[in-house]
C-alpha atoms as a PDB file:
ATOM      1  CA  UNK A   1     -15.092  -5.155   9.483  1.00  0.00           C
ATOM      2  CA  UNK A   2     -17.790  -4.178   7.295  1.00  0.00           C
ATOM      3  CA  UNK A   3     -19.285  -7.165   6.379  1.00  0.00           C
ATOM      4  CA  UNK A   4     -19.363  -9.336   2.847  1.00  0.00           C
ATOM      5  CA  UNK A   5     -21.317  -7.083   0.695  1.00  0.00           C
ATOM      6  CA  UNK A   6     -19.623  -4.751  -1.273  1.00  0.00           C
ATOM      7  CA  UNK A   7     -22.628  -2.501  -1.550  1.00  0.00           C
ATOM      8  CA  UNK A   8     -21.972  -1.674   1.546  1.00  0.00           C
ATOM      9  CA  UNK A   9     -18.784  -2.024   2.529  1.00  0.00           C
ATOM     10  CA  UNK A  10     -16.128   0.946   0.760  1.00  0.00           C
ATOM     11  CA  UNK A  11     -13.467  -0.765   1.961  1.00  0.00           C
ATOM     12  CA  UNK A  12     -14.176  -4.403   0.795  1.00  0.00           C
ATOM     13  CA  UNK A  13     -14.699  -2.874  -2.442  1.00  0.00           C
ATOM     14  CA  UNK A  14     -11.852  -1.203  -2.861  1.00  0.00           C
ATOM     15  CA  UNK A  15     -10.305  -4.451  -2.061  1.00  0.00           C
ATOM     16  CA  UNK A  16     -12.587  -6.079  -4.877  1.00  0.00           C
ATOM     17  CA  UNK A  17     -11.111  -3.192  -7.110  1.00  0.00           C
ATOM     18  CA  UNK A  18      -7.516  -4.233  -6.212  1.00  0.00           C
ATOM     19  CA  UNK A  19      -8.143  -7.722  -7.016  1.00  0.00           C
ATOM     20  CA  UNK A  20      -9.491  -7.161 -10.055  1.00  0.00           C
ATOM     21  CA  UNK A  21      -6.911  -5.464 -11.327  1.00  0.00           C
ATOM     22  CA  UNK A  22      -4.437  -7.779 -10.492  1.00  0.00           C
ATOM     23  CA  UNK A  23      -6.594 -10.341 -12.441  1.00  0.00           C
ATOM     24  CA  UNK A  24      -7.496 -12.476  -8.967  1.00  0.00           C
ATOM     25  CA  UNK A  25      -9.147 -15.227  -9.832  1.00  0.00           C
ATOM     26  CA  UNK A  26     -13.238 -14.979  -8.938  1.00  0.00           C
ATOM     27  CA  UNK A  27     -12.796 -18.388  -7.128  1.00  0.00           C
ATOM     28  CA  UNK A  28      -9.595 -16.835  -4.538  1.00  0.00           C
ATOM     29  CA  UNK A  29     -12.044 -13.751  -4.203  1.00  0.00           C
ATOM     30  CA  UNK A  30     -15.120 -15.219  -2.903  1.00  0.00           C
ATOM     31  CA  UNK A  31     -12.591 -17.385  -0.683  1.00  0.00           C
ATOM     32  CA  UNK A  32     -10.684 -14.335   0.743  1.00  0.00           C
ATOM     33  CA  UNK A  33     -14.249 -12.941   1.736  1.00  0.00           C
ATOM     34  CA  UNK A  34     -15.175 -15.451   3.415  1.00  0.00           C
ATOM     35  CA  UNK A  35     -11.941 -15.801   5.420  1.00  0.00           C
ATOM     36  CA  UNK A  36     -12.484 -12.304   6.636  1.00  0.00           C
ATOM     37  CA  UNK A  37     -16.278 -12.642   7.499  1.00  0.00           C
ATOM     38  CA  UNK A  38     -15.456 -15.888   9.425  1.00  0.00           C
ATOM     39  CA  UNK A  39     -17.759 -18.314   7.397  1.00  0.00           C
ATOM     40  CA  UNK A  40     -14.571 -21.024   6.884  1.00  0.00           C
ATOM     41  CA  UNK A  41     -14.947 -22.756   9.800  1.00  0.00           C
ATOM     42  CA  UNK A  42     -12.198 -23.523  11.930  1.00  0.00           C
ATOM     43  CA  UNK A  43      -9.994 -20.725  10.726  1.00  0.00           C
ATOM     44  CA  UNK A  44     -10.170 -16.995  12.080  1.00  0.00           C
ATOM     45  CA  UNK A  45      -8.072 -14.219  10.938  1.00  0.00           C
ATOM     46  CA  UNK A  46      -7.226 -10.606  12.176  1.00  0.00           C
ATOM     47  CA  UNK A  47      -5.930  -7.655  10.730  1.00  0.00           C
ATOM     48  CA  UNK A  48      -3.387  -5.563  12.608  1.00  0.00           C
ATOM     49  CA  UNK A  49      -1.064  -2.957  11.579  1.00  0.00           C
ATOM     50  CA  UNK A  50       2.981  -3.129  12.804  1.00  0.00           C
ATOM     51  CA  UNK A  51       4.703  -0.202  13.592  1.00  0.00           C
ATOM     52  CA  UNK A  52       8.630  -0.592  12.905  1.00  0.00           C
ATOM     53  CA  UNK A  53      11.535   0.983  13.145  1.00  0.00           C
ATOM     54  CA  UNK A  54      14.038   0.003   9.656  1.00  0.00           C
ATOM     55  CA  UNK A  55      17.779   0.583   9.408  1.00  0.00           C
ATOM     56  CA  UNK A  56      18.861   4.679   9.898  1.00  0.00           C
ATOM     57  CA  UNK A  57      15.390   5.074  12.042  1.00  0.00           C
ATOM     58  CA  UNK A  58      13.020   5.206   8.616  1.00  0.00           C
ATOM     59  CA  UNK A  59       9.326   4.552   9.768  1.00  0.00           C
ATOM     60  CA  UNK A  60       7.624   1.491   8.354  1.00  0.00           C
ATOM     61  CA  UNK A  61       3.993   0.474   8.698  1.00  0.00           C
ATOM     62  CA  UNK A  62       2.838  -3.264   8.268  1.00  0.00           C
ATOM     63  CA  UNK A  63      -0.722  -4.219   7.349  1.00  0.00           C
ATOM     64  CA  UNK A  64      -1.236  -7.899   7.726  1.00  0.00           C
ATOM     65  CA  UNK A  65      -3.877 -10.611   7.889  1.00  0.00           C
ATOM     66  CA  UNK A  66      -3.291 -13.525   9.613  1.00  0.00           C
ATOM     67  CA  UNK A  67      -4.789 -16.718  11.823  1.00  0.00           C
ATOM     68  CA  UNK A  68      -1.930 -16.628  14.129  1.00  0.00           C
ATOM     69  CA  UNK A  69      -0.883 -13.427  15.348  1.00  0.00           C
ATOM     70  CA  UNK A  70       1.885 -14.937  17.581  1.00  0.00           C
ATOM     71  CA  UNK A  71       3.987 -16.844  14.663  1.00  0.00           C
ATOM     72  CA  UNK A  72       3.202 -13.190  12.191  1.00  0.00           C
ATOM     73  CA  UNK A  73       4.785 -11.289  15.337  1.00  0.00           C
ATOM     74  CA  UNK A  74       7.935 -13.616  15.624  1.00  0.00           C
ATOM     75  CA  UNK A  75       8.371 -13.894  12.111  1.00  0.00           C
ATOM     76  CA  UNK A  76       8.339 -10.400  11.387  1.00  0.00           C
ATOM     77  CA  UNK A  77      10.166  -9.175  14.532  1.00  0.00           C
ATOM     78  CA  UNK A  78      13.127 -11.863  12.983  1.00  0.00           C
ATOM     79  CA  UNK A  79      12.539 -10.195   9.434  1.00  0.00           C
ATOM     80  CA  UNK A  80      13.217  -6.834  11.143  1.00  0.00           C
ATOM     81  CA  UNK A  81      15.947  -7.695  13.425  1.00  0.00           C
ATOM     82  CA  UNK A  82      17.850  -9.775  10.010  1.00  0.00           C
ATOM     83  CA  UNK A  83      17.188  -6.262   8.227  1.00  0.00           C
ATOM     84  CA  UNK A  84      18.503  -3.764  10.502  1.00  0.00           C
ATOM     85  CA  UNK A  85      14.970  -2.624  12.378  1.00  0.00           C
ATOM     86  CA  UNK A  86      12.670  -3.216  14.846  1.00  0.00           C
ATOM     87  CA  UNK A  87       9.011  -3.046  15.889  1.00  0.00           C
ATOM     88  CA  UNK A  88       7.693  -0.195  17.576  1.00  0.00           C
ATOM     89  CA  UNK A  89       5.426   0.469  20.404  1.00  0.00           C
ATOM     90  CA  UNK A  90       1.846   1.235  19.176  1.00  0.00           C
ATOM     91  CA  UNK A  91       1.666   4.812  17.973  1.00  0.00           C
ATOM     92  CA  UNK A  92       4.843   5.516  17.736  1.00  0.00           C
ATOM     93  CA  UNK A  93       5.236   5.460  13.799  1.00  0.00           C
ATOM     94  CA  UNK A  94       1.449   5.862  12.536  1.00  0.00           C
ATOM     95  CA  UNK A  95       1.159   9.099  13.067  1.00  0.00           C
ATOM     96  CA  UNK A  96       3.298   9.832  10.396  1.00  0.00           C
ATOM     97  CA  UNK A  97       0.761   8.494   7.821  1.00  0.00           C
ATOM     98  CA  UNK A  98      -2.211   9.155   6.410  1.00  0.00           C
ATOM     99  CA  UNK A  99      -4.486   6.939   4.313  1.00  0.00           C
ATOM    100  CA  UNK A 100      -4.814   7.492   0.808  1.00  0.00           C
ATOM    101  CA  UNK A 101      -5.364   6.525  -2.773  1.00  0.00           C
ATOM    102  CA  UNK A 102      -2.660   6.290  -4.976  1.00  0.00           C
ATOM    103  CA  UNK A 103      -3.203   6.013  -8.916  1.00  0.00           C
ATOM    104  CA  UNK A 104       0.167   5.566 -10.869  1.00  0.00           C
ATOM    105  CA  UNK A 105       0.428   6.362 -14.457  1.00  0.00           C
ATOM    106  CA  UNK A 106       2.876   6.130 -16.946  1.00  0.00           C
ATOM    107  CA  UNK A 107       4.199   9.615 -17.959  1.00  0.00           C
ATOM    108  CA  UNK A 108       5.965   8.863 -21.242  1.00  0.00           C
ATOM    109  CA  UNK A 109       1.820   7.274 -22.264  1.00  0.00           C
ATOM    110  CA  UNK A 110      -0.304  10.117 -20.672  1.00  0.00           C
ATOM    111  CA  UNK A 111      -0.286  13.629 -21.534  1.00  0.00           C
ATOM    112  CA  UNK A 112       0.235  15.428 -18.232  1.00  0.00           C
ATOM    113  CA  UNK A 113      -2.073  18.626 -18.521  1.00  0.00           C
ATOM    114  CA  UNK A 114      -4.876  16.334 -19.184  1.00  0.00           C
ATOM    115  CA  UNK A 115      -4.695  13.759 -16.887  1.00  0.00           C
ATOM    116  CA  UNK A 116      -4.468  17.072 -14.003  1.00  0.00           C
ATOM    117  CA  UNK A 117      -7.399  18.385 -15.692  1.00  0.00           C
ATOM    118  CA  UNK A 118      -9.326  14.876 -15.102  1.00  0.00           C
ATOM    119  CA  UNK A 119      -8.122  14.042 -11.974  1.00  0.00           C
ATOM    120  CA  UNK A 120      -8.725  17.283 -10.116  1.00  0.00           C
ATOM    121  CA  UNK A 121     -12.024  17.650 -11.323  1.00  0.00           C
ATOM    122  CA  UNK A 122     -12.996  13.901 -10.543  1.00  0.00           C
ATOM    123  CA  UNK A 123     -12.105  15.055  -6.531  1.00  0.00           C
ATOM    124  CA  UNK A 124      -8.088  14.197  -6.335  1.00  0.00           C
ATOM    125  CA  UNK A 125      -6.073  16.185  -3.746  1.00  0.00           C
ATOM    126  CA  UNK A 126      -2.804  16.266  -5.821  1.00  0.00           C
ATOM    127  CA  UNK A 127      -0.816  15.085  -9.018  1.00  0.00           C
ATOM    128  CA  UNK A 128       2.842  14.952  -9.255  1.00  0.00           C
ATOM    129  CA  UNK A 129       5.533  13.560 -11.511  1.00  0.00           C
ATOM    130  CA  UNK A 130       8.175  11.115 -10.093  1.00  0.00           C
ATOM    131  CA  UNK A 131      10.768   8.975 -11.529  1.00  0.00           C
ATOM    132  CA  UNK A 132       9.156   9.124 -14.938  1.00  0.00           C
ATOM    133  CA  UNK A 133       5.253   8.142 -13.455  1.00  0.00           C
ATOM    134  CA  UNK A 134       2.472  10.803 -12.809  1.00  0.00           C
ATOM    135  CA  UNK A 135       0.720   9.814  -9.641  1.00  0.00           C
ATOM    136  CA  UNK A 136      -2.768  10.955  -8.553  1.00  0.00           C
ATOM    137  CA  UNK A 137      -3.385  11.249  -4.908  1.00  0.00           C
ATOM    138  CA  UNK A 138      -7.039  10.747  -3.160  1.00  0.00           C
ATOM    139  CA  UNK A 139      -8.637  10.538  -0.297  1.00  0.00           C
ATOM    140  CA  UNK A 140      -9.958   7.051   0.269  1.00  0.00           C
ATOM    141  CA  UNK A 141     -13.594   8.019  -0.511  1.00  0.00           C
ATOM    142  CA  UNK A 142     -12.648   9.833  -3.836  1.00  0.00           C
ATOM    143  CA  UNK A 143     -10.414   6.890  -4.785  1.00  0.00           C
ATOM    144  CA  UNK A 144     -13.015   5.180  -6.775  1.00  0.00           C
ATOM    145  CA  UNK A 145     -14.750   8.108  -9.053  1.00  0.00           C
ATOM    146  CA  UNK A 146     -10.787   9.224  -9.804  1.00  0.00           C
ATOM    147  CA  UNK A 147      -9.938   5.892 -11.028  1.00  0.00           C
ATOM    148  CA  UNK A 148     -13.054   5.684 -12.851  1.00  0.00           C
ATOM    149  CA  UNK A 149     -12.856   9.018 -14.508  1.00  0.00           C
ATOM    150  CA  UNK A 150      -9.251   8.317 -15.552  1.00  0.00           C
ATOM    151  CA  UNK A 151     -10.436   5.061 -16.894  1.00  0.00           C
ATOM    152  CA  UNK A 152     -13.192   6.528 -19.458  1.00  0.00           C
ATOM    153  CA  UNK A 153     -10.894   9.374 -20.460  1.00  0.00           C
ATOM    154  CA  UNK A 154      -8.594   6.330 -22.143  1.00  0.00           C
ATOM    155  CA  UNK A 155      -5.496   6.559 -19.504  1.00  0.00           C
ATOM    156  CA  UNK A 156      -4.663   3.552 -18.693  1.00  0.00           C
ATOM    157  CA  UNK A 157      -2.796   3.257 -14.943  1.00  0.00           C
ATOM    158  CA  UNK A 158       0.283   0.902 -13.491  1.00  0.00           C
ATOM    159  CA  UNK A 159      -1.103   0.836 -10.557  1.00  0.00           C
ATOM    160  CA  UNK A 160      -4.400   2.010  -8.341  1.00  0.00           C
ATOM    161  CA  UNK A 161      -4.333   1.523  -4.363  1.00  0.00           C
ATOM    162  CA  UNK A 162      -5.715   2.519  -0.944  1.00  0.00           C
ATOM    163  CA  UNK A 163      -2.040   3.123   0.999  1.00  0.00           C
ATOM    164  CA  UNK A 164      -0.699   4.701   3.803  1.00  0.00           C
ATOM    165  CA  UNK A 165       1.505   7.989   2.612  1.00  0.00           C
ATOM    166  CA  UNK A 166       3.762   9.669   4.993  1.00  0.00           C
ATOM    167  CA  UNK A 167       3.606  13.050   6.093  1.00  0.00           C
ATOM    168  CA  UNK A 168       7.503  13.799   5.435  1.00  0.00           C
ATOM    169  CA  UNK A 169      10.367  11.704   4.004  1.00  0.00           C
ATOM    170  CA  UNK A 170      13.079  10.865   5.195  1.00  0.00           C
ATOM    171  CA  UNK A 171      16.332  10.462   3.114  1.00  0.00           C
ATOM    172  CA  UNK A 172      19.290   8.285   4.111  1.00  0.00           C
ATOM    173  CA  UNK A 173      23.211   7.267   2.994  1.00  0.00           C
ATOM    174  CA  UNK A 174      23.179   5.381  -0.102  1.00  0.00           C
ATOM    175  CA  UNK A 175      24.000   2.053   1.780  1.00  0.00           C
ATOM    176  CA  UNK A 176      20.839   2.453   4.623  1.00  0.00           C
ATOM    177  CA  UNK A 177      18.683   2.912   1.181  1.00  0.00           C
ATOM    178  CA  UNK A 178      19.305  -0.273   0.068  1.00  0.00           C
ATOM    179  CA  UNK A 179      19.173  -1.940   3.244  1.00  0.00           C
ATOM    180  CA  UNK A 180      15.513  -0.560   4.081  1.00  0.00           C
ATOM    181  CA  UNK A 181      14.674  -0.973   0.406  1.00  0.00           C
ATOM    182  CA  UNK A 182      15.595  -5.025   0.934  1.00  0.00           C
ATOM    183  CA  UNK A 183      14.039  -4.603   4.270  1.00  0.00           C
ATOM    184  CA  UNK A 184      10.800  -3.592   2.778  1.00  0.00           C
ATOM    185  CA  UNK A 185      10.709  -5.975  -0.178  1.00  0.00           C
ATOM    186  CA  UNK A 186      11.486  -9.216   2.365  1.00  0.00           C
ATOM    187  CA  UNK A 187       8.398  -7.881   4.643  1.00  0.00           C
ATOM    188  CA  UNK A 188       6.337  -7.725   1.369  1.00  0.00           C
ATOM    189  CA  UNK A 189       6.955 -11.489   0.760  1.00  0.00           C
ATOM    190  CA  UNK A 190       6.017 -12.677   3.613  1.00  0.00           C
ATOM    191  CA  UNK A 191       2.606 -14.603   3.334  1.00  0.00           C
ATOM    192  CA  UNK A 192       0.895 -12.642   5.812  1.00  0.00           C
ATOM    193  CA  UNK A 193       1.459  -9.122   4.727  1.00  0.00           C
ATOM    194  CA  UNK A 194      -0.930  -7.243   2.797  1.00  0.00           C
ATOM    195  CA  UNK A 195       0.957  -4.253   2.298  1.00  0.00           C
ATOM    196  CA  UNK A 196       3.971  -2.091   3.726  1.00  0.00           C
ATOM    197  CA  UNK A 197       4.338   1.773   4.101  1.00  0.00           C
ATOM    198  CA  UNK A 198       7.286   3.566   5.047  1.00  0.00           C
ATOM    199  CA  UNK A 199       8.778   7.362   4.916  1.00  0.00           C
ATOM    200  CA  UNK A 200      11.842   6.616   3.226  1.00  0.00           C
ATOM    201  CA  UNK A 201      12.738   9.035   0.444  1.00  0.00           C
ATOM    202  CA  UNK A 202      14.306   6.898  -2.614  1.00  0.00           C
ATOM    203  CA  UNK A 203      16.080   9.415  -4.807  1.00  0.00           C
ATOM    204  CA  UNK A 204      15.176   9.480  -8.357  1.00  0.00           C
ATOM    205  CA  UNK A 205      17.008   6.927 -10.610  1.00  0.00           C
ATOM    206  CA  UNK A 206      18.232   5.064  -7.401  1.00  0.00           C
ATOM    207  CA  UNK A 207      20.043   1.618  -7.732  1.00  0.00           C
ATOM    208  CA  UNK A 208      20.237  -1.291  -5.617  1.00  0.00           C
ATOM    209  CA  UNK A 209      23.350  -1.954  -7.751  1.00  0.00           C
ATOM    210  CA  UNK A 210      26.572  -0.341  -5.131  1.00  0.00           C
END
């Protein structure tokens, strides 16, 4: 949307950021860009967002990126339907969400008063501890001066994205957790998908295991 230069494009380089620290190769970078700038010829791709509907009503957001936005729709619409959900009409879920950065640290490696100190001062909006992991919350144009602030004050994170966060949770039985949380981890696989949101509140020290 913003064109191929990172300079100035904050989104493409927060996806640069995201590659990098999965350890993308430089090669698949350059040849993601130019998927989404339309210089491979032959080949254009959209990004759209899903709204769905998973099993006990939780709200679940689908980013993808695809060349053929009739096979993503059927495949994902059979996805959902196999997994107890459903796609939404537009606007019906994404107003639940807001977009934000999310940096995950390991509590049991970072000492907790400090990494509150750093964050907060860097610009984040919030740090909390869950499930053993402190996580540092941003708006999307802080995201980057956090992260890098964390980064030369020696933490070292799990994680570091630009996500969708919901507004409220929503907590189901035991049984409907583990049927969205499949739910969720099939739509992640799918080739298509760049990333999935939902409101679904996954008690601490959940199993899959019934």
């Amino acid at each position: 949307l913003g064109g191929g230069d990172p300079e100035g494009n904050p989104r493409l380089r927060t996806a640069l950021l995201k590659a990098r620290l999965a350890n993308m190769p430089k090669d698949n970078i350059e040849r993601a860009i130019k998927k989404g700038t339309g210089e491979l010829e032959g080949v254009n791709y959209s990004e759209l967002t899903y709204e769905a509907y998973g099993p006990g009503g939780v709200a679940i957001l689908v980013d993808v990126f695809t060349d053929n936005r009739n096979r993503t729709a059927a495949e994902l619409r059979h996805l959902l339907s196999r997994g107890g959900g459903n796609l939404g009409e537009s606007g019906s879920v994404s107003f639940q969400f807001k977009r934000k950065g999310l940096i995950v640290l390991d509590a049991a490696e970072a000492n907790e008063d400090k990494v509150i100190e750093v964050a907060l001062e860097a610009g984040a909006e919030d740090v909390s501890r869950t499930d053993g992991d402190l996580e540092v919350i941003t708006d999307p144009e802080s995201f980057e001066a956090v992260l890098e602030a964390l980064e030369k004050a020696g933490f070292t994170h799990t994680s570091a994205e630009i996500t969708k966060i919901a507004d409220t949770q929503v907590g189901l039985s035991d049984d409907k957790t583990r049927q969205a949380l499949k739910l969720i981890e099939n739509l992640e696989a799918h080739d298509d998908v760049q990333s999935v949101a939902s409101n679904l509140d996954v008690p601490e020290g959940f199993s899959m295991e019934e």
